[in-house]
N, C-alpha and C. Protein backbone atom coordinates (compact mmCIF):
# COMPACT_ATOMS: atom_id res chain seq x y z
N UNK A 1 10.39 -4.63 -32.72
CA UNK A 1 10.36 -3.62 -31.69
C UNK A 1 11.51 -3.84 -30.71
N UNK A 2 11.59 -2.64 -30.15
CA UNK A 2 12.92 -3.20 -29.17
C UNK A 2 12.16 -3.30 -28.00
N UNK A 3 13.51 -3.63 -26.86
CA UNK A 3 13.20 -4.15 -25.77
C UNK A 3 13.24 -3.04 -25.00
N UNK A 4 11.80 -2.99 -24.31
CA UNK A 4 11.41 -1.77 -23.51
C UNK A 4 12.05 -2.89 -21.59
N UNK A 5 12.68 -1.48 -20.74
CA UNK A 5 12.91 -1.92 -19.22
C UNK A 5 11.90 -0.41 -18.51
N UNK A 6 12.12 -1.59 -17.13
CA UNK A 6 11.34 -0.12 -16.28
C UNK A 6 11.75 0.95 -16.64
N UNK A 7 13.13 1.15 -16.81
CA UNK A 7 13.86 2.38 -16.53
C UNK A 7 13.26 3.62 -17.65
N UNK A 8 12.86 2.59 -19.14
CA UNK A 8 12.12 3.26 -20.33
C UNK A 8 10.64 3.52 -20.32
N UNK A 9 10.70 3.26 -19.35
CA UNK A 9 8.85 3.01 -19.08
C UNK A 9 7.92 3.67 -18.33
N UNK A 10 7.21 4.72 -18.84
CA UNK A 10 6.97 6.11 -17.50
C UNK A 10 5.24 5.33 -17.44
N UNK A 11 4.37 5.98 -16.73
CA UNK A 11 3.27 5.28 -15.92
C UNK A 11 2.21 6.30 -15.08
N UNK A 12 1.51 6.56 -15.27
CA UNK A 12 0.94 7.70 -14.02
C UNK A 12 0.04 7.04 -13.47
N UNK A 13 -0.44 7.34 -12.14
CA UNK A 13 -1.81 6.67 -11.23
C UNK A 13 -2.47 8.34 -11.11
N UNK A 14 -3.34 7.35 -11.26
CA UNK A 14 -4.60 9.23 -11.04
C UNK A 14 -5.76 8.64 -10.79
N UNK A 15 -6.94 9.10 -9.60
CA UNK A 15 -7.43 8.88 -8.93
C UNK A 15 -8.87 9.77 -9.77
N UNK A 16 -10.15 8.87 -10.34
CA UNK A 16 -10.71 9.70 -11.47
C UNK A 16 -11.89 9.25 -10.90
N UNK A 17 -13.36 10.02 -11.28
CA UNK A 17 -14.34 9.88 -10.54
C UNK A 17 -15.63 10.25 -11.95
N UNK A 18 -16.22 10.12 -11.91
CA UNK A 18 -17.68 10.54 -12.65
C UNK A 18 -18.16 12.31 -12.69
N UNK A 19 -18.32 12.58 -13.34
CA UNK A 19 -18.26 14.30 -13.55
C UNK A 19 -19.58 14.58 -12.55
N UNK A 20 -19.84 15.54 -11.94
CA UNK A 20 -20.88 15.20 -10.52
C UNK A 20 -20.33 15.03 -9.23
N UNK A 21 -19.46 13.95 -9.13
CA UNK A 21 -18.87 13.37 -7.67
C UNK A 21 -17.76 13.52 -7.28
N UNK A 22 -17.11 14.73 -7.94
CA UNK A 22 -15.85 15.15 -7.14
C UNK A 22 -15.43 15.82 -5.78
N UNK A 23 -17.09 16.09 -5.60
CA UNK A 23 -17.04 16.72 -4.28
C UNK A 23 -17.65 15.87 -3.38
N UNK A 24 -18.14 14.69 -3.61
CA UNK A 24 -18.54 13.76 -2.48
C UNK A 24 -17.41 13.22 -1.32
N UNK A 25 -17.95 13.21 -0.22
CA UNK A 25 -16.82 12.75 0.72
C UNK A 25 -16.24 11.35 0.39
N UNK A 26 -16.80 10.61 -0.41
CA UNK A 26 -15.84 9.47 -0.84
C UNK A 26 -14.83 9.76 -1.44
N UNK A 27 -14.58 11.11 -2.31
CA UNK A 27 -13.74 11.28 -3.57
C UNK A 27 -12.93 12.11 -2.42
N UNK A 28 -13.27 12.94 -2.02
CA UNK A 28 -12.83 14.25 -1.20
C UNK A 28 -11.61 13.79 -0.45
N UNK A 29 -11.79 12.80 0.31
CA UNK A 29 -11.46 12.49 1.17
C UNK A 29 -9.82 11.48 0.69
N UNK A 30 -9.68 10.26 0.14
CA UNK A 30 -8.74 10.47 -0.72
C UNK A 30 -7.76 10.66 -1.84
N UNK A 31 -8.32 12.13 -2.33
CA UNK A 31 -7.82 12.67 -3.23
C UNK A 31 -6.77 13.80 -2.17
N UNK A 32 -7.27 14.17 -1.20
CA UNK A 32 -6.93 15.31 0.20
C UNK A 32 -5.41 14.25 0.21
N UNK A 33 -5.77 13.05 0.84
CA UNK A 33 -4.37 12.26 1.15
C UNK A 33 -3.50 11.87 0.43
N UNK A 34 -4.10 11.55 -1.02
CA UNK A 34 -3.37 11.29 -2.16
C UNK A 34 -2.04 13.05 -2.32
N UNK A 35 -2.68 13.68 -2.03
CA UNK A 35 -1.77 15.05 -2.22
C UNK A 35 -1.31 15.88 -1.03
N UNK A 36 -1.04 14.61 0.10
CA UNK A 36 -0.48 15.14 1.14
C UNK A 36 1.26 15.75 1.10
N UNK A 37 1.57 16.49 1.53
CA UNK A 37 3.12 16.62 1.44
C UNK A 37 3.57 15.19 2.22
N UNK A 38 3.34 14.70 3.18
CA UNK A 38 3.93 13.56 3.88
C UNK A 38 3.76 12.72 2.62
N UNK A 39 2.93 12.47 1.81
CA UNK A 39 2.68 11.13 1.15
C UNK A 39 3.78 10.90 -0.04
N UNK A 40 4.35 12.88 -0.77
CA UNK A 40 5.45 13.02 -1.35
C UNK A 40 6.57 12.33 -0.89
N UNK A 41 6.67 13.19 0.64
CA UNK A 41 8.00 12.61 0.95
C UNK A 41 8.31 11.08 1.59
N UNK A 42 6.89 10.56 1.77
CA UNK A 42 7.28 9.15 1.96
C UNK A 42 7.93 8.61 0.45
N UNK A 43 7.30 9.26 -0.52
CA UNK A 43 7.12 8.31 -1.97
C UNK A 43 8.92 8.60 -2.56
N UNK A 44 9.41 9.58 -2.08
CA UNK A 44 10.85 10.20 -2.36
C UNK A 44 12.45 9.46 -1.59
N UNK A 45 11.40 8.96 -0.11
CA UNK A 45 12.49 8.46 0.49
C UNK A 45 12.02 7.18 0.25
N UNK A 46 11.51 6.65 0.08
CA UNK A 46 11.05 5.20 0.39
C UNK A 46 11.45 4.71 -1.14
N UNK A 47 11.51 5.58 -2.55
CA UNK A 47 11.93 4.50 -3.52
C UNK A 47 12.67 5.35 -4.18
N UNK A 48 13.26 6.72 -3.79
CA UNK A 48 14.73 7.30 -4.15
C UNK A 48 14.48 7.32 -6.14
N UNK A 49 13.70 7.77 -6.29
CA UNK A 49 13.54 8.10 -7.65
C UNK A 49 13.21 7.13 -8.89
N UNK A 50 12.94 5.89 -8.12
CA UNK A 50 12.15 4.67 -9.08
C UNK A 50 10.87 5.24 -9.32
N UNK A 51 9.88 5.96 -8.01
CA UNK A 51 9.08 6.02 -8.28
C UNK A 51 9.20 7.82 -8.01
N UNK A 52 8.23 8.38 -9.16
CA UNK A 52 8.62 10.00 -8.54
C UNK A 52 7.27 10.58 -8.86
N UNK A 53 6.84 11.09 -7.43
CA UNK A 53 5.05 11.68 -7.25
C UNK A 53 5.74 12.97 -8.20
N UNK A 54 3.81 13.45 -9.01
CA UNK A 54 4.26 14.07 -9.97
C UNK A 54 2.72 15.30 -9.46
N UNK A 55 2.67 15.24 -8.07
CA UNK A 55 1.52 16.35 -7.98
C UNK A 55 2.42 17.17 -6.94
């Protein structure tokens, strides 16, 4: 196999819950912040396209 680098290497984080509890204020609450516009543009300036929010 060859040699895999970050740069080859894609990754997603996703924030997943039990079918039922998507509307509980535990989930509600940050999934809301997880998809803030501020949280984009922190994630845009702060690592300039290493890391790139995909919501």
């Amino acid at each position: 196999m060859g040699q895999e680098t970050a740069k080859d290497t894609k990754y997603a984080s996703a924030l997943v819950t039990l079918q039922g509890r998507e509307n509980k204020p535990k989930i509600k609450k940050p999934n809301k912040l997880i998809h803030d516009p501020q949280v984009r543009d922190f994630i845009n300036k702060q690592y300039q396209g290493r890391i790139v929010p995909v919501f």
